[in-house]
Protein backbone atom coordinates (compact mmCIF):
# COMPACT_ATOMS: atom_id res chain seq x y z
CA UNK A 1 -25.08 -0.96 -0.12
CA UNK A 2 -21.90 -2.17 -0.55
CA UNK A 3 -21.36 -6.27 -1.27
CA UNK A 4 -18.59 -6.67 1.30
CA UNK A 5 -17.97 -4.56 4.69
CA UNK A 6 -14.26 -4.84 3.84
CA UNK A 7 -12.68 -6.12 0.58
CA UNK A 8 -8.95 -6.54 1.01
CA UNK A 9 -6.59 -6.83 -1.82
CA UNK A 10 -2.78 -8.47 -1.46
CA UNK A 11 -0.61 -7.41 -3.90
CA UNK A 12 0.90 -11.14 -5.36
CA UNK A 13 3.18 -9.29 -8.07
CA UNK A 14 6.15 -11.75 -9.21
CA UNK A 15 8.56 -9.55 -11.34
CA UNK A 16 11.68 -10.82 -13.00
CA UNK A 17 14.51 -12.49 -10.22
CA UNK A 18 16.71 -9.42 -8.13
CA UNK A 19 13.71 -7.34 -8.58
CA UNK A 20 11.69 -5.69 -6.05
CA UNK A 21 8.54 -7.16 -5.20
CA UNK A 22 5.91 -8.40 -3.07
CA UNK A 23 5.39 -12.08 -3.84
CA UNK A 24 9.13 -12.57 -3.44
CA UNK A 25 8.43 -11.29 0.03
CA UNK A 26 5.98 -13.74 0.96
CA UNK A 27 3.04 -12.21 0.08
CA UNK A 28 1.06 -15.09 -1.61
CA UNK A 29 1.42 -17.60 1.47
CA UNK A 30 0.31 -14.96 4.06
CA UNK A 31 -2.69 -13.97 1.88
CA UNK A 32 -3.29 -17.79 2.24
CA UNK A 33 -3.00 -17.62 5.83
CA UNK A 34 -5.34 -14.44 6.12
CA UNK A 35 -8.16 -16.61 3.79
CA UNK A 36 -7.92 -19.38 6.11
CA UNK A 37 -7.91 -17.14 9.09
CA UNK A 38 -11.24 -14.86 7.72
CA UNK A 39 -13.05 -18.17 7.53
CA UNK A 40 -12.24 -19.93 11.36
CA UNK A 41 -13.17 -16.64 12.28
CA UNK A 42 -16.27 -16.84 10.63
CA UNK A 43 -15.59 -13.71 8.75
CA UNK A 44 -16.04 -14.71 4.70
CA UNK A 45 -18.82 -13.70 2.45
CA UNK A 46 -20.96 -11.63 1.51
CA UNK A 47 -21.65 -8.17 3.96
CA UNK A 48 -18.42 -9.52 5.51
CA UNK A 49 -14.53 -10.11 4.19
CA UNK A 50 -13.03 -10.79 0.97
CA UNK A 51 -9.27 -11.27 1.13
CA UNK A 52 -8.42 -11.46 -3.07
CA UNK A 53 -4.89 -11.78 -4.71
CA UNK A 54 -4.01 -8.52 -6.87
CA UNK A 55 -1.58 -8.11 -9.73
CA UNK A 56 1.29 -5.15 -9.13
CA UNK A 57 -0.27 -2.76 -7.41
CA UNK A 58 2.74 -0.08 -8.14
CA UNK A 59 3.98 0.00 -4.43
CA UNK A 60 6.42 -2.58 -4.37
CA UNK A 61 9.04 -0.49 -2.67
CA UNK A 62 7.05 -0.03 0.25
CA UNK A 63 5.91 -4.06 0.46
CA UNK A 64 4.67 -6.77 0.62
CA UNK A 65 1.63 -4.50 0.54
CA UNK A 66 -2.55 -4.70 1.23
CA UNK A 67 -5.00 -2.25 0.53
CA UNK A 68 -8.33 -2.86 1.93
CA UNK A 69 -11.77 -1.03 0.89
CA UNK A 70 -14.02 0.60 0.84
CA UNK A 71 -11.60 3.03 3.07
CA UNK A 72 -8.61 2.73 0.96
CA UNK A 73 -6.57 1.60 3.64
CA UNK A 74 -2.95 0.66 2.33
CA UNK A 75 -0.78 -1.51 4.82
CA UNK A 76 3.06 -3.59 4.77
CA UNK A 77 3.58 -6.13 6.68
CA UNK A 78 6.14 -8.57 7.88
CA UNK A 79 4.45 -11.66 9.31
CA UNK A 80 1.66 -13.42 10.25
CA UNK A 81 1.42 -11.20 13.63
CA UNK A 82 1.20 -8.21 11.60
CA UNK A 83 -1.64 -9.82 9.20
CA UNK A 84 -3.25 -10.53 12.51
CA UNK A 85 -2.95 -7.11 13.58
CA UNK A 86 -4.84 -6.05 10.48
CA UNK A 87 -7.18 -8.69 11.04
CA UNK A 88 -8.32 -8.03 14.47
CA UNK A 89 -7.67 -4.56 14.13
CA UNK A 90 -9.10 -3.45 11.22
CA UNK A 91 -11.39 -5.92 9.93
CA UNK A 92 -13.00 -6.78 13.12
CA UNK A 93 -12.85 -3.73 14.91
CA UNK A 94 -12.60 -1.11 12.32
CA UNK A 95 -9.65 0.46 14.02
CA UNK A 96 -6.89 1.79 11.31
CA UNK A 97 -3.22 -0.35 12.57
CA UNK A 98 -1.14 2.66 12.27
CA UNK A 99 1.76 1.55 12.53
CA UNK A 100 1.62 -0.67 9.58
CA UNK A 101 -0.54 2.14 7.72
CA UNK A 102 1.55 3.57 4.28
């Protein structure tokens, strides 16, 4: 049994300025907005979601980026209506958002 039905991961990487990466792309305030959306949709804890920040997750190029498990899933995104894609997508539905799929 796993702990969480999905486990999502947003890469928060800050590398040194003029360099590629996903926190210069916004990535730590829309994983902020995904927390506090998982939790008015009654959505956090355990045998639900955990949306975590993650170090470089080597995919910068293609960012920001998520990955979200068990599946494996890896995702970019643009905005909040893409995180909400995801969100109602994915992690309620269990549908893969293909067009944000990498």
């Amino acid at each position: 049994m796993i702990y969480y039905k999905y486990h999502v991961f947003f890469c928060c990487n800050q590398r040194e300025p003029g360099a590629t990466c996903c926190n210069a792309r916004g990535a730590a305030e829309l994983r902020t907005y995904a927390k506090e959306r998982i939790k008015a949709l009654k959505l956090k804890g355990p045998g639900k979601v955990r949306i975590n920040s993650a170090g470089c997750m080597d995919r910068c190029d293609s960012g920001p980026v998520i990955v979200v498990y068990p599946e494996g899933v890896w995702y970019t995104y643009f905005d909040q209506q893409d995180i909400d894609e995801i969100i109602d997508e994915h992690l309620v539905h269990g549908r893969v958002v293909e067009r944000l799929r990498i």
